[in-house]
Protein backbone atom coordinates (compact mmCIF):
# COMPACT_ATOMS: atom_id res chain seq x y z
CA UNK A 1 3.69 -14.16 1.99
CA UNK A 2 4.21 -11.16 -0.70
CA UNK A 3 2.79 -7.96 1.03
CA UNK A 4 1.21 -4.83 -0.64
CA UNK A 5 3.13 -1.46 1.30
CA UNK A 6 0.19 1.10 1.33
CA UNK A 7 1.78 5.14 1.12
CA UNK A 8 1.35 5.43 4.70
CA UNK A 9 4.06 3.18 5.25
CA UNK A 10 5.93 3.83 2.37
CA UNK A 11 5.94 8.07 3.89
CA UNK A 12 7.38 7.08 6.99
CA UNK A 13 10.30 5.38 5.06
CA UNK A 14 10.97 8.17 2.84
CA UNK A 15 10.95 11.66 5.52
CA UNK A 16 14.69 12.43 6.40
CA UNK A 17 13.65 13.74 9.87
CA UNK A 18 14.51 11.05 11.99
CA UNK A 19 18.02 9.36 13.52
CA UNK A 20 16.28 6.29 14.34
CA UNK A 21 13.60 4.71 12.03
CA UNK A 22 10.13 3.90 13.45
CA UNK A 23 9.02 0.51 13.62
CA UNK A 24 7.13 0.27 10.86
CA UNK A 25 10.11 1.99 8.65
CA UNK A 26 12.08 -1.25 10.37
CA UNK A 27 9.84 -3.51 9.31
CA UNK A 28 9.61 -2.49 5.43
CA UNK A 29 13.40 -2.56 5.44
CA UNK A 30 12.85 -6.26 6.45
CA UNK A 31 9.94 -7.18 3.63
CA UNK A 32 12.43 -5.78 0.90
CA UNK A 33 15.15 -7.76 2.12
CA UNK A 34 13.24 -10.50 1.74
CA UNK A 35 11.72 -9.68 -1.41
CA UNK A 36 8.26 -9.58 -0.44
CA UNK A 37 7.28 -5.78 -1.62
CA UNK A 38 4.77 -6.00 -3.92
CA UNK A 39 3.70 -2.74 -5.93
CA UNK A 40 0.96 -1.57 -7.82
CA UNK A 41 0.74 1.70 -10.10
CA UNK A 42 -1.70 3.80 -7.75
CA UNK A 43 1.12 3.35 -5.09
CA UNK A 44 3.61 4.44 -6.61
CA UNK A 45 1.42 8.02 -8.20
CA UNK A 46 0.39 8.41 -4.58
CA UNK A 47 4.16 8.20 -3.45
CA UNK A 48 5.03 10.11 -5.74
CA UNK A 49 2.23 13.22 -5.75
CA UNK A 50 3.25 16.35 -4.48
CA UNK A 51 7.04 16.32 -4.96
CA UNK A 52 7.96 19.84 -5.79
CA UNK A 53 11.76 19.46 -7.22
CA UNK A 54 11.95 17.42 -10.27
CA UNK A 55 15.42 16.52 -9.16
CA UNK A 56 13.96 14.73 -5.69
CA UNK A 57 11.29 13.41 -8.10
CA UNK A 58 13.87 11.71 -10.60
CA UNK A 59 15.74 10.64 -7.37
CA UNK A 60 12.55 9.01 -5.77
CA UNK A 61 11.21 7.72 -9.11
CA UNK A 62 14.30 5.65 -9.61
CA UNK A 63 14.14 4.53 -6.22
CA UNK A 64 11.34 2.97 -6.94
CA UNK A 65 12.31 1.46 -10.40
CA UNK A 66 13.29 -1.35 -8.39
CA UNK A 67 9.83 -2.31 -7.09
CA UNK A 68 7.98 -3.51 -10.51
CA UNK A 69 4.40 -3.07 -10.81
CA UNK A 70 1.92 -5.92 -10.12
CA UNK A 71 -0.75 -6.01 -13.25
CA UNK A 72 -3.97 -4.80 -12.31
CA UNK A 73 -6.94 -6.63 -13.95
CA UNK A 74 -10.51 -5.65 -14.82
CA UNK A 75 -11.79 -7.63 -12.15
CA UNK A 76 -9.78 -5.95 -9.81
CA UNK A 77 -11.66 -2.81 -10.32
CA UNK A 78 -14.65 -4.42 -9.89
CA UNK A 79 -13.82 -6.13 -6.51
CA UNK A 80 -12.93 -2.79 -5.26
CA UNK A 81 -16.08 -0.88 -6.21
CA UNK A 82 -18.02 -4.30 -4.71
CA UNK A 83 -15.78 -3.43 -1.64
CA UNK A 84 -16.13 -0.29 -1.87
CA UNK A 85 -19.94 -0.22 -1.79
CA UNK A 86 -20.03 -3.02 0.53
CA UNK A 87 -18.21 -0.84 3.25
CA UNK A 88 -19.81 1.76 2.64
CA UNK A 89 -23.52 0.37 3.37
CA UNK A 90 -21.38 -0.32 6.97
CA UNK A 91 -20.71 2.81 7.06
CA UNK A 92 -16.86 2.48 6.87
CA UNK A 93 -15.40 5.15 3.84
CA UNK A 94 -12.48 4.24 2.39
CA UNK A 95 -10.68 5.75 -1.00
CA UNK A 96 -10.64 4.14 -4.59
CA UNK A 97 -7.13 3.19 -3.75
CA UNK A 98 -7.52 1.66 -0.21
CA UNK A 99 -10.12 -0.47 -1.91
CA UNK A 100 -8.00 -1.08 -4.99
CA UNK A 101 -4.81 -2.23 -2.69
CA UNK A 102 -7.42 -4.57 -0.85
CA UNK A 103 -8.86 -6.16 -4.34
CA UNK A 104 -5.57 -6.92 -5.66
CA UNK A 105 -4.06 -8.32 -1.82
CA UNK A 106 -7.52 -10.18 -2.04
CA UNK A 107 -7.14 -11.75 -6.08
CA UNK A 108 -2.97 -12.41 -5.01
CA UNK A 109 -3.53 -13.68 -1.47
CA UNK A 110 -0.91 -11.25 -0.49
CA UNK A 111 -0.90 -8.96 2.72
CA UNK A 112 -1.47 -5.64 3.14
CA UNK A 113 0.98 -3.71 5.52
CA UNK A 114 -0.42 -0.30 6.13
CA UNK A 115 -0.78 2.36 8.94
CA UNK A 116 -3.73 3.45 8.00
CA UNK A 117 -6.41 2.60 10.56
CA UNK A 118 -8.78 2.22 7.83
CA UNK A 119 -8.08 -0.88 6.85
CA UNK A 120 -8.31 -2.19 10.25
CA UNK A 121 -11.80 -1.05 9.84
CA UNK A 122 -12.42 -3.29 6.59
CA UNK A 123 -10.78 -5.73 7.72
CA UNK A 124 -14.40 -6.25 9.40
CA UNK A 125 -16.22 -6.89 6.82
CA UNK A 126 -13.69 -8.02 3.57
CA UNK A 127 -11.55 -10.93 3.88
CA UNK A 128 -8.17 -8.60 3.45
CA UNK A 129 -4.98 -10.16 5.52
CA UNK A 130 -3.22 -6.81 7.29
CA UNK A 131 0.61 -7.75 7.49
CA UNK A 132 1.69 -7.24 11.56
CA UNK A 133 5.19 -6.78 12.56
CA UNK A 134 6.95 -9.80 13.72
């Protein structure tokens, strides 16, 4: 199954600060060698907020070349505010781009590998698939 890598993930993989990867930094290594990574443009512009060189930026930014973005449709948008609103009568808050991620996993019947605890929390009430570690 292709898998959607939220930022959290995707922020463990890129800090510099550790010998030994954590396991979810192991376990992305293992989706892109099997060429399951999907992307999507609000990924990527949360990945890549915040950088203050423009030479790490380039560096990161081409890093990421590799990793082509999945089209978003109209609909998409839609399914998220619907999910969005939907979550939020259960009182679970999310962001536009949690929801976004989970409308596009939802359209592609891809999972979503994340460790945001959020999503375990929609994962209650929207039929999203959260991508576990084998």
């Amino acid at each position: 199954m292709k898998v959607i890598v939220d930022t959290s993930v995707w922020s463990l993989a890129l800090r510099r600060d550790k010998e030994v990867p954590p396991a979810p930094v192991q376990e992305l290594r293992q989706i892109i060698h099997s060429h399951r990574v999907q992307m999507i443009g609000p990924v990527r512009q949360e990945i890549l907020l915040g950088i203050r060189s423009r030479s790490q930026f380039i560096k990161l930014r081409k890093h990421l070349e590799g990793f082509p973005d999945l089209p978003i449709l109209t609909e998409d948008y839609t399914t998220a505010a619907q999910f969005f609103n939907h979550c939020r009568s259960k009182g679970i808050q999310g962001s536009n781009t949690d929801f976004l991620i989970c409308a596009v996993a939802v359209r592609n019947k891809f999972s979503i590998y994340t460790t945001d605890k959020d999503f375990d929390l929609f994962s209650k009430y929207i039929q999203i698939v959260l991508h576990k570690a084998d």
